[in-house]
N, C-alpha and C. Protein backbone atom coordinates (compact mmCIF):
# COMPACT_ATOMS: atom_id res chain seq x y z
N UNK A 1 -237.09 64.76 201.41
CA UNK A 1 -236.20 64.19 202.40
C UNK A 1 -236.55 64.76 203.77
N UNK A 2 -236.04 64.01 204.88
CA UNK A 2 -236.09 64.98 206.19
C UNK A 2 -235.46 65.92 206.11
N UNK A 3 -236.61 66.85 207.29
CA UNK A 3 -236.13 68.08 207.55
C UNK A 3 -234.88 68.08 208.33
N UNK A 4 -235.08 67.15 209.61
CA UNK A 4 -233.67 66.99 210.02
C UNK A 4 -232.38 66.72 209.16
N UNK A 5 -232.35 66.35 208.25
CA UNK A 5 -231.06 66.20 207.29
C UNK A 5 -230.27 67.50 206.85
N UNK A 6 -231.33 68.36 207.10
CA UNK A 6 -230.95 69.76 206.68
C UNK A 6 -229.89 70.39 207.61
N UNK A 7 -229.68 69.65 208.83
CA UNK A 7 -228.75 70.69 209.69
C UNK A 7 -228.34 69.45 209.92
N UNK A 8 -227.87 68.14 209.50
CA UNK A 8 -226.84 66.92 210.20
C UNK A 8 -226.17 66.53 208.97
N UNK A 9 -224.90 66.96 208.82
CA UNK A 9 -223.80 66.60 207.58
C UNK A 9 -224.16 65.44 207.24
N UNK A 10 -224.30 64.65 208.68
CA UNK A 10 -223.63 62.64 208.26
C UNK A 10 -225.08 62.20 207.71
N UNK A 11 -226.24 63.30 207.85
CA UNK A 11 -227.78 62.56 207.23
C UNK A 11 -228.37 63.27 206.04
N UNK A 12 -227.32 64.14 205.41
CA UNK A 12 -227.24 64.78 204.23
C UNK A 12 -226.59 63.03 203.62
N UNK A 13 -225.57 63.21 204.09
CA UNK A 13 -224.41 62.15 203.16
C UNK A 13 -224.94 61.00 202.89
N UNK A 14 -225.45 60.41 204.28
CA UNK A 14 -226.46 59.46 203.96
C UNK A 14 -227.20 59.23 202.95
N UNK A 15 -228.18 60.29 202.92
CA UNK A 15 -229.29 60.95 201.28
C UNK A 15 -228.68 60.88 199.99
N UNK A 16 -227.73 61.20 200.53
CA UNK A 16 -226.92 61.68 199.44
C UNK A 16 -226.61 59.98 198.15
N UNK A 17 -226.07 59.26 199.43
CA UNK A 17 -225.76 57.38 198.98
C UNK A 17 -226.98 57.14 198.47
N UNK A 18 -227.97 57.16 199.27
CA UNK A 18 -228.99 56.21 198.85
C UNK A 18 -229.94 56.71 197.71
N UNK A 19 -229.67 58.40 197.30
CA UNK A 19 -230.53 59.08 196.22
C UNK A 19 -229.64 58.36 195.00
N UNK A 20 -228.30 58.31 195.05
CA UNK A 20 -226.80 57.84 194.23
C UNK A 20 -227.49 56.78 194.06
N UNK A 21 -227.51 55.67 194.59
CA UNK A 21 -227.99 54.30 194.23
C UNK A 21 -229.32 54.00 193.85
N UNK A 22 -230.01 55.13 194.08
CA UNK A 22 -231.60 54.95 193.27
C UNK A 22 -231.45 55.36 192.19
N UNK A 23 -230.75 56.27 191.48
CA UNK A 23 -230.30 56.61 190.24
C UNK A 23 -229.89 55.97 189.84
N UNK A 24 -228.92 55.11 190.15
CA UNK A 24 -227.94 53.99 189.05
C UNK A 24 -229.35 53.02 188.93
N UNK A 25 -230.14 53.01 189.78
CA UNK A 25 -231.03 52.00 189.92
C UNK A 25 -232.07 51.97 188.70
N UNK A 26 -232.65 52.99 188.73
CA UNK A 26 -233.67 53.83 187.81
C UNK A 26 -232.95 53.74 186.78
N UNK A 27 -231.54 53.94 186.32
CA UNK A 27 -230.54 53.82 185.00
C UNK A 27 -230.77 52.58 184.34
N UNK A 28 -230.12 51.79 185.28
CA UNK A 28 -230.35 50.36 184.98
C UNK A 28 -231.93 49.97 184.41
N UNK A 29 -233.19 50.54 184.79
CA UNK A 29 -234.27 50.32 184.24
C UNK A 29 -234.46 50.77 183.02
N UNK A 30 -233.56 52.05 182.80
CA UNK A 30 -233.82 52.75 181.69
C UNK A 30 -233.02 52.15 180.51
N UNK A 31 -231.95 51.57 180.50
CA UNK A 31 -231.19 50.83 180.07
C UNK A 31 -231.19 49.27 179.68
N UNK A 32 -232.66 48.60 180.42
CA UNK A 32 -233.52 47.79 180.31
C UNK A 32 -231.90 46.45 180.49
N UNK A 33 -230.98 46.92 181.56
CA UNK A 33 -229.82 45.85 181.74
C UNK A 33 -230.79 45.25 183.27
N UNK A 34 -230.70 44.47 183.44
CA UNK A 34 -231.18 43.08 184.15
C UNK A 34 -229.83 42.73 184.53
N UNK A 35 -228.83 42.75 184.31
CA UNK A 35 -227.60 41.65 184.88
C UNK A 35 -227.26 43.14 186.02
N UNK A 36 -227.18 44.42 185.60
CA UNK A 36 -226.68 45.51 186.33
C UNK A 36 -227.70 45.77 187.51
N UNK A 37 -229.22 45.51 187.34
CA UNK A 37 -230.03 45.63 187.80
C UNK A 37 -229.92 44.29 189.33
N UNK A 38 -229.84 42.89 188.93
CA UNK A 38 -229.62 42.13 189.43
C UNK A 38 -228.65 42.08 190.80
N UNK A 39 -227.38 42.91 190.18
CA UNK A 39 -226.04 42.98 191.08
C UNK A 39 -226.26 44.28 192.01
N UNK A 40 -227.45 44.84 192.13
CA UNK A 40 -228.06 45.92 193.09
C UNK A 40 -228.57 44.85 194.37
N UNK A 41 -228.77 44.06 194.06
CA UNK A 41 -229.89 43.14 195.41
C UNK A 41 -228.28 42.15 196.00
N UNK A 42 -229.07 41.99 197.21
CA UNK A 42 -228.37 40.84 197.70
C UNK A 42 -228.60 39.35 197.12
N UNK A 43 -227.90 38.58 197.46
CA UNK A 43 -227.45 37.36 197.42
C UNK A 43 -229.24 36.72 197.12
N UNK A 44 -229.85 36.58 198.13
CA UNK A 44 -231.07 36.65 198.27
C UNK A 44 -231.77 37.73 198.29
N UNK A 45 -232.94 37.89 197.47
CA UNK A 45 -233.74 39.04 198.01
C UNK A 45 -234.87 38.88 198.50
N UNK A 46 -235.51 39.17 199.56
CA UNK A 46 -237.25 38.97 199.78
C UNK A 46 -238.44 39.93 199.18
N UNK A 47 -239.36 39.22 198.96
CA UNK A 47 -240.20 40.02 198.41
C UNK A 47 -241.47 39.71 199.14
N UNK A 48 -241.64 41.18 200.31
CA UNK A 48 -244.03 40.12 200.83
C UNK A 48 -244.45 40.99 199.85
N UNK A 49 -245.68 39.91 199.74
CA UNK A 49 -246.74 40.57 198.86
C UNK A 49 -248.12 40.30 199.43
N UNK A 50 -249.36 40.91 199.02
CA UNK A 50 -250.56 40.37 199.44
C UNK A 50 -250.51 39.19 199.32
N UNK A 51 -250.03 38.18 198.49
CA UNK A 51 -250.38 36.95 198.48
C UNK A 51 -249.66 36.33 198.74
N UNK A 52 -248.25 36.42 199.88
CA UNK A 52 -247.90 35.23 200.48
C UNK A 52 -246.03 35.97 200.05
N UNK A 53 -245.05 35.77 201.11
CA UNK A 53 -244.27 35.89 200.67
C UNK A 53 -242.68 35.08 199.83
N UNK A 54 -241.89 35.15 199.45
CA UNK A 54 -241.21 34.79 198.93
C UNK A 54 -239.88 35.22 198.74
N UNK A 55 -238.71 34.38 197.94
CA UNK A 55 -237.53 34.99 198.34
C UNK A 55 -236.77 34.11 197.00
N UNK A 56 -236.21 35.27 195.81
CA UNK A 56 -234.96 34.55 194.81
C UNK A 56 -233.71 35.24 195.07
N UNK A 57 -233.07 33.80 194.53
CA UNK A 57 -231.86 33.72 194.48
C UNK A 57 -231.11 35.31 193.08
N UNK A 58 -230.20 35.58 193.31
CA UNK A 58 -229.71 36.69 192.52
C UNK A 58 -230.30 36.06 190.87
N UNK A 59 -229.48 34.77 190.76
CA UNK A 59 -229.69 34.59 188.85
C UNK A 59 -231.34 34.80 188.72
N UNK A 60 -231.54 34.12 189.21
CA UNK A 60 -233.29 34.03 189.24
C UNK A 60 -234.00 35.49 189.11
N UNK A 61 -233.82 36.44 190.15
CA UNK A 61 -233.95 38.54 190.28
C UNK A 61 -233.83 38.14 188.67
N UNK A 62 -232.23 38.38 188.63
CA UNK A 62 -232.14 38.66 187.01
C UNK A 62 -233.23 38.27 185.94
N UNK A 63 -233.58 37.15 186.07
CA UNK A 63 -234.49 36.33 184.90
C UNK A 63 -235.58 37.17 185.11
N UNK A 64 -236.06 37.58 186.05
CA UNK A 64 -237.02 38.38 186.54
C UNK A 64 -237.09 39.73 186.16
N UNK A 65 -236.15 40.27 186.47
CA UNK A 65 -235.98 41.96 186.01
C UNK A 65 -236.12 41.74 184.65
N UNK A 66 -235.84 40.74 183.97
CA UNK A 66 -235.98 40.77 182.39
C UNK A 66 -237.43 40.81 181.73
N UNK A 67 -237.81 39.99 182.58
CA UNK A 67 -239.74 39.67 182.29
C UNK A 67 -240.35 40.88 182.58
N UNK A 68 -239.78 41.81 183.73
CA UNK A 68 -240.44 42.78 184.03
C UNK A 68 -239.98 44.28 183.26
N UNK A 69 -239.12 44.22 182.44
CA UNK A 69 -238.78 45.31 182.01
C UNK A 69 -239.59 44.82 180.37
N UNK A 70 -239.76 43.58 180.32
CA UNK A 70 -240.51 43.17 178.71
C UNK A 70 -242.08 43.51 179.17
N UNK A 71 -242.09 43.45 180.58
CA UNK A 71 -244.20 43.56 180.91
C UNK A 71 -244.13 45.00 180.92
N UNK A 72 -242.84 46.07 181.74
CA UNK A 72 -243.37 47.64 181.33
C UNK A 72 -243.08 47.77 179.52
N UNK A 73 -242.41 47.31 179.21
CA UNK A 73 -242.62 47.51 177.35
C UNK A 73 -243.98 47.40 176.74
N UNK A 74 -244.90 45.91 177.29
CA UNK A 74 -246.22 45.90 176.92
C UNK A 74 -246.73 46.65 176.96
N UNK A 75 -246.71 47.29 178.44
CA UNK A 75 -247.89 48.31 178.98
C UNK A 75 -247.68 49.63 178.30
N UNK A 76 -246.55 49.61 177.25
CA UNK A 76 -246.82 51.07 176.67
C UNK A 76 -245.36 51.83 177.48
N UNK A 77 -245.06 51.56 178.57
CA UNK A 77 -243.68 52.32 179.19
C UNK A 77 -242.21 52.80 178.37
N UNK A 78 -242.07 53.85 178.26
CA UNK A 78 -241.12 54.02 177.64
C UNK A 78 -239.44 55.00 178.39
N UNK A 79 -240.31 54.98 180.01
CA UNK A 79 -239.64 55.58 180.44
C UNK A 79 -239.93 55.66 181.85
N UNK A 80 -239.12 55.12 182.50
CA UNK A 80 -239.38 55.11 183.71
C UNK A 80 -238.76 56.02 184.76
N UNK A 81 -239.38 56.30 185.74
CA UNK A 81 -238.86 57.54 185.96
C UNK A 81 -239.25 56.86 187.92
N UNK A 82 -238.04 57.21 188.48
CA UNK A 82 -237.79 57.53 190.52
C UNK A 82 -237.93 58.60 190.93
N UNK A 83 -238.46 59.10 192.20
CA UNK A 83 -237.88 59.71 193.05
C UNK A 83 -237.62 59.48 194.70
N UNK A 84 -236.83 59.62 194.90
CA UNK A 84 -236.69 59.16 196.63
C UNK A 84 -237.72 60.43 197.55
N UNK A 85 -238.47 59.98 197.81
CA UNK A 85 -239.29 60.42 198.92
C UNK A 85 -238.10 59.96 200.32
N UNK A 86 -238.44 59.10 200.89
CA UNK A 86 -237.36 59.47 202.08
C UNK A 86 -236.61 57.94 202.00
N UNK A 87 -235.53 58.47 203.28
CA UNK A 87 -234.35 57.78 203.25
C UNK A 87 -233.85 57.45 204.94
N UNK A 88 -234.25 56.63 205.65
CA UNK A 88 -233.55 56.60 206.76
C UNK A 88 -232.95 55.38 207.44
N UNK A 89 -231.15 56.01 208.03
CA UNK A 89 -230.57 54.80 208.41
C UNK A 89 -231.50 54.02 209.96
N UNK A 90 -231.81 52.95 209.35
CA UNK A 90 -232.55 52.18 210.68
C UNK A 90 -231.79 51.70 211.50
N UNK A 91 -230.42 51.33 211.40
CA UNK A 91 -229.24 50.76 211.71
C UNK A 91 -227.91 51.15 211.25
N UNK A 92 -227.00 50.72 211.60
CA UNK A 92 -225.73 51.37 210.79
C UNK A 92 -225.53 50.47 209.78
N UNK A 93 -225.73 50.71 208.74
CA UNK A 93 -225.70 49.84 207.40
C UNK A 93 -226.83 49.41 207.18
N UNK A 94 -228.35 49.55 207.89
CA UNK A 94 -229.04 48.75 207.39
C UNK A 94 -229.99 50.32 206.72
N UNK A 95 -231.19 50.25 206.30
CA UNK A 95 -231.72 51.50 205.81
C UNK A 95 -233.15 51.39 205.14
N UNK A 96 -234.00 51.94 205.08
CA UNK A 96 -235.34 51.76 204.75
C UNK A 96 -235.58 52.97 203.61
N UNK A 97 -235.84 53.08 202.51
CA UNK A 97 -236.34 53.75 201.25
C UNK A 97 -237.39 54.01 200.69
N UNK A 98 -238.18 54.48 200.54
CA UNK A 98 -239.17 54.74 199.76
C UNK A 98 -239.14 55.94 198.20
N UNK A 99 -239.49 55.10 197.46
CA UNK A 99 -239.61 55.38 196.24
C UNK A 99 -241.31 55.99 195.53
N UNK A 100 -241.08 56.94 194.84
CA UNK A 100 -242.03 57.31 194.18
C UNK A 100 -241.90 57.27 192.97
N UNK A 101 -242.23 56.03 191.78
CA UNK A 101 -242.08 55.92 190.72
C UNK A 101 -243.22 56.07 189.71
N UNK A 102 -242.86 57.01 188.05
CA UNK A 102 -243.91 57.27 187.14
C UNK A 102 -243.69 56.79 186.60
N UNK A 103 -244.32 55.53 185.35
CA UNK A 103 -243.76 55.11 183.85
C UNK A 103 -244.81 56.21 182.94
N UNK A 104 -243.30 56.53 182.05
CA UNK A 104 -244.23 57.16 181.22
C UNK A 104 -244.39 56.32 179.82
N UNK A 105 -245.24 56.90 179.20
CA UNK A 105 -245.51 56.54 177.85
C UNK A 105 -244.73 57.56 176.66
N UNK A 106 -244.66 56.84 175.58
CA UNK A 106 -244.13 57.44 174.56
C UNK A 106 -244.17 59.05 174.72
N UNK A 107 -245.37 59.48 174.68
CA UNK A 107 -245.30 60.83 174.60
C UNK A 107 -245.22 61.26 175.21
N UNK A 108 -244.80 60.71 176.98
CA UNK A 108 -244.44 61.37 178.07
C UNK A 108 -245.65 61.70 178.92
N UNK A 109 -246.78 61.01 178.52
CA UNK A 109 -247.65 60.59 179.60
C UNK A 109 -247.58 59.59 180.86
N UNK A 110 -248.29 59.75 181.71
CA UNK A 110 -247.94 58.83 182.33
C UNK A 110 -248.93 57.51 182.58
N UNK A 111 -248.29 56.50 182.22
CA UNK A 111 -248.62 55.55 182.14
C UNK A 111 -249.63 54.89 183.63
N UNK A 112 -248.34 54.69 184.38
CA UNK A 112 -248.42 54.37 185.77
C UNK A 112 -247.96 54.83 186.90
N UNK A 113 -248.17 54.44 187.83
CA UNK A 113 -247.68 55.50 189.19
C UNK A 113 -247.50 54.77 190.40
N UNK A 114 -246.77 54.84 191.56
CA UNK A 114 -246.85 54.02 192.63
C UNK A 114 -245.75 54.82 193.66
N UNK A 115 -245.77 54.39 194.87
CA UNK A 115 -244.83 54.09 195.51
C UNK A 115 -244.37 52.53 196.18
N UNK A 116 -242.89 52.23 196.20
CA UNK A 116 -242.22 51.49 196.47
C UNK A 116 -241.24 51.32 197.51
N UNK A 117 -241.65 50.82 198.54
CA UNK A 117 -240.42 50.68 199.83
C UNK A 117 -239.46 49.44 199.89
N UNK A 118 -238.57 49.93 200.46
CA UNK A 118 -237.45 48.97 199.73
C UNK A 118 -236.42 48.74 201.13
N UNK A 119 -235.66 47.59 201.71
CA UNK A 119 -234.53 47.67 202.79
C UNK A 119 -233.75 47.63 201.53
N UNK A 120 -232.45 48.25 202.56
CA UNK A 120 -230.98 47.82 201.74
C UNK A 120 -229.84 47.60 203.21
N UNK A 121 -229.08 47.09 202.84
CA UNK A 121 -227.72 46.74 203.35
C UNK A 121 -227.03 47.06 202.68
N UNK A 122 -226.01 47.67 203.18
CA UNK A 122 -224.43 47.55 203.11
C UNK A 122 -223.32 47.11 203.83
N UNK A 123 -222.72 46.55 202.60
CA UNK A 123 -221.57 45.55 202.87
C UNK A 123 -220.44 46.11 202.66
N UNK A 124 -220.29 46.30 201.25
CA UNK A 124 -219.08 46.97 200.19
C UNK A 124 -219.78 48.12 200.14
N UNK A 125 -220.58 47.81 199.66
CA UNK A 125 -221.96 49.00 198.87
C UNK A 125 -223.18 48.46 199.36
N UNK A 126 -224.36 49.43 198.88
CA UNK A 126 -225.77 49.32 199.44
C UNK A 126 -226.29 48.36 198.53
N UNK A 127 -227.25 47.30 198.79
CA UNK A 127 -227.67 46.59 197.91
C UNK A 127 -229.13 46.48 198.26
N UNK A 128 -229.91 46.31 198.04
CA UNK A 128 -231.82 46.04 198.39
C UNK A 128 -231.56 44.61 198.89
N UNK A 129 -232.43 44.01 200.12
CA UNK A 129 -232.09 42.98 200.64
C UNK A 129 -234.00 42.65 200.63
N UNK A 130 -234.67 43.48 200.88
CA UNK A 130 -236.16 43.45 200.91
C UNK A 130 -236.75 44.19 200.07
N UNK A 131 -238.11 44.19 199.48
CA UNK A 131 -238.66 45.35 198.90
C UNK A 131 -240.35 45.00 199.27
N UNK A 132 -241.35 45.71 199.43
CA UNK A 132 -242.74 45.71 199.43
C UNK A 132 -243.28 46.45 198.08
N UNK A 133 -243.22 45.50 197.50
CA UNK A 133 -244.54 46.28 196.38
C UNK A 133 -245.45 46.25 195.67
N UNK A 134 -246.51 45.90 196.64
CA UNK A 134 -247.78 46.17 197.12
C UNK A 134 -248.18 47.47 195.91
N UNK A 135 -247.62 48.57 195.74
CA UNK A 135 -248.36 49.46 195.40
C UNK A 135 -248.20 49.36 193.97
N UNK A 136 -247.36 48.85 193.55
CA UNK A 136 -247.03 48.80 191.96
C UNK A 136 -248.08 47.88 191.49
N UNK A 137 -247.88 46.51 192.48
CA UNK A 137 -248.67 45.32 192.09
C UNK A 137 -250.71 45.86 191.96
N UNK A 138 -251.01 46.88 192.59
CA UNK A 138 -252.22 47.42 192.90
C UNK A 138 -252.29 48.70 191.45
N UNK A 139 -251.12 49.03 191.17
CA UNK A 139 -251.23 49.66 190.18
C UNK A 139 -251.43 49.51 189.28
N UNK A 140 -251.15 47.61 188.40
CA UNK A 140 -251.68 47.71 187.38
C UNK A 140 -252.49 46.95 187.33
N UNK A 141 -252.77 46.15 188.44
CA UNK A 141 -254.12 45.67 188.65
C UNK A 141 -255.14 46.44 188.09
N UNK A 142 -254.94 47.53 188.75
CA UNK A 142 -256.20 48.36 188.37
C UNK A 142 -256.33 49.04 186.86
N UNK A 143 -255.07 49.31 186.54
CA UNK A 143 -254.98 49.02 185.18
C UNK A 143 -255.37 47.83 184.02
N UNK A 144 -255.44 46.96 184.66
CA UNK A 144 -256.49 46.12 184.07
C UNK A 144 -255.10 44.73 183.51
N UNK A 145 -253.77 45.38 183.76
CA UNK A 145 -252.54 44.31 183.24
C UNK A 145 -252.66 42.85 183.37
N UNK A 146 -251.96 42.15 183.06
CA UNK A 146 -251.98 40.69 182.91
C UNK A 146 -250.82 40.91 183.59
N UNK A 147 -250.13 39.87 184.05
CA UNK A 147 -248.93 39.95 184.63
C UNK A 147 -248.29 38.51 184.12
């Protein structure tokens, strides 16, 4: 996290939300729920990618988080694992994330590796409104995955 967070209460607390909601987040993966996973994003979510960008509707995420929690099952994943590298408010409610995620394998190898940047908004609560991931998508590329 920043160093500055270390001496500003309100950018501890901050850290504090958005480490909270990467955990339920990472739960939800581990838990292989897609509907819980789903109700993390906004209404719409965007996604750029190298190849052009795009944008689903919430039911749709869902159908999606499902395919993608059945493609880390292929690849051997048995455990997926976050950590928040950093966290900063860009706006008041709006916020930029970066994620450092391992899948491991059965025996607690690791499968795969990446980092993941992500916007969120808050409304009620924080929800992901954007995400770039570029690095996941490069990850199993090179892994040789089918997608």
């Amino acid at each position: 996290m920043s160093e500055a967070s270390h001496d500003d209460p309100a950018a501890e607390a901050f850290e504090a939300q958005i480490a909270a909601f990467f955990a339920d987040y990472i739960d939800a993966f581990v838990r292989e729920d897609a509907d819980a996973l789903a109700e993390m994003w906004d209404d719409v979510g965007l996604f750029p990618t190298p190849a052009g960008n795009f944008a689903m509707e919430r039911a749709a995420f869902r159908d999606h988080c499902a395919g993608l929690m059945a493609f880390y099952r292929r690849q051997g994943v048995h455990k997926p694992e976050g950590r928040l590298v950093s966290a900063v408010e860009l706006f008041p409610g709006v916020a930029q994330a970066r994620m450092a995620y391992r899948m491991l394998g059965e025996a607690g190898a690791v499968v795969a590796e990446w980092d993941h940047v992500y916007i969120l908004r808050r409304h009620e609560r924080w929800r992901v409104s954007l995400t770039i991931a570029d690095g996941e998508m490069a990850a199993w590329q090179a892994l040789g995955a089918e997608f």
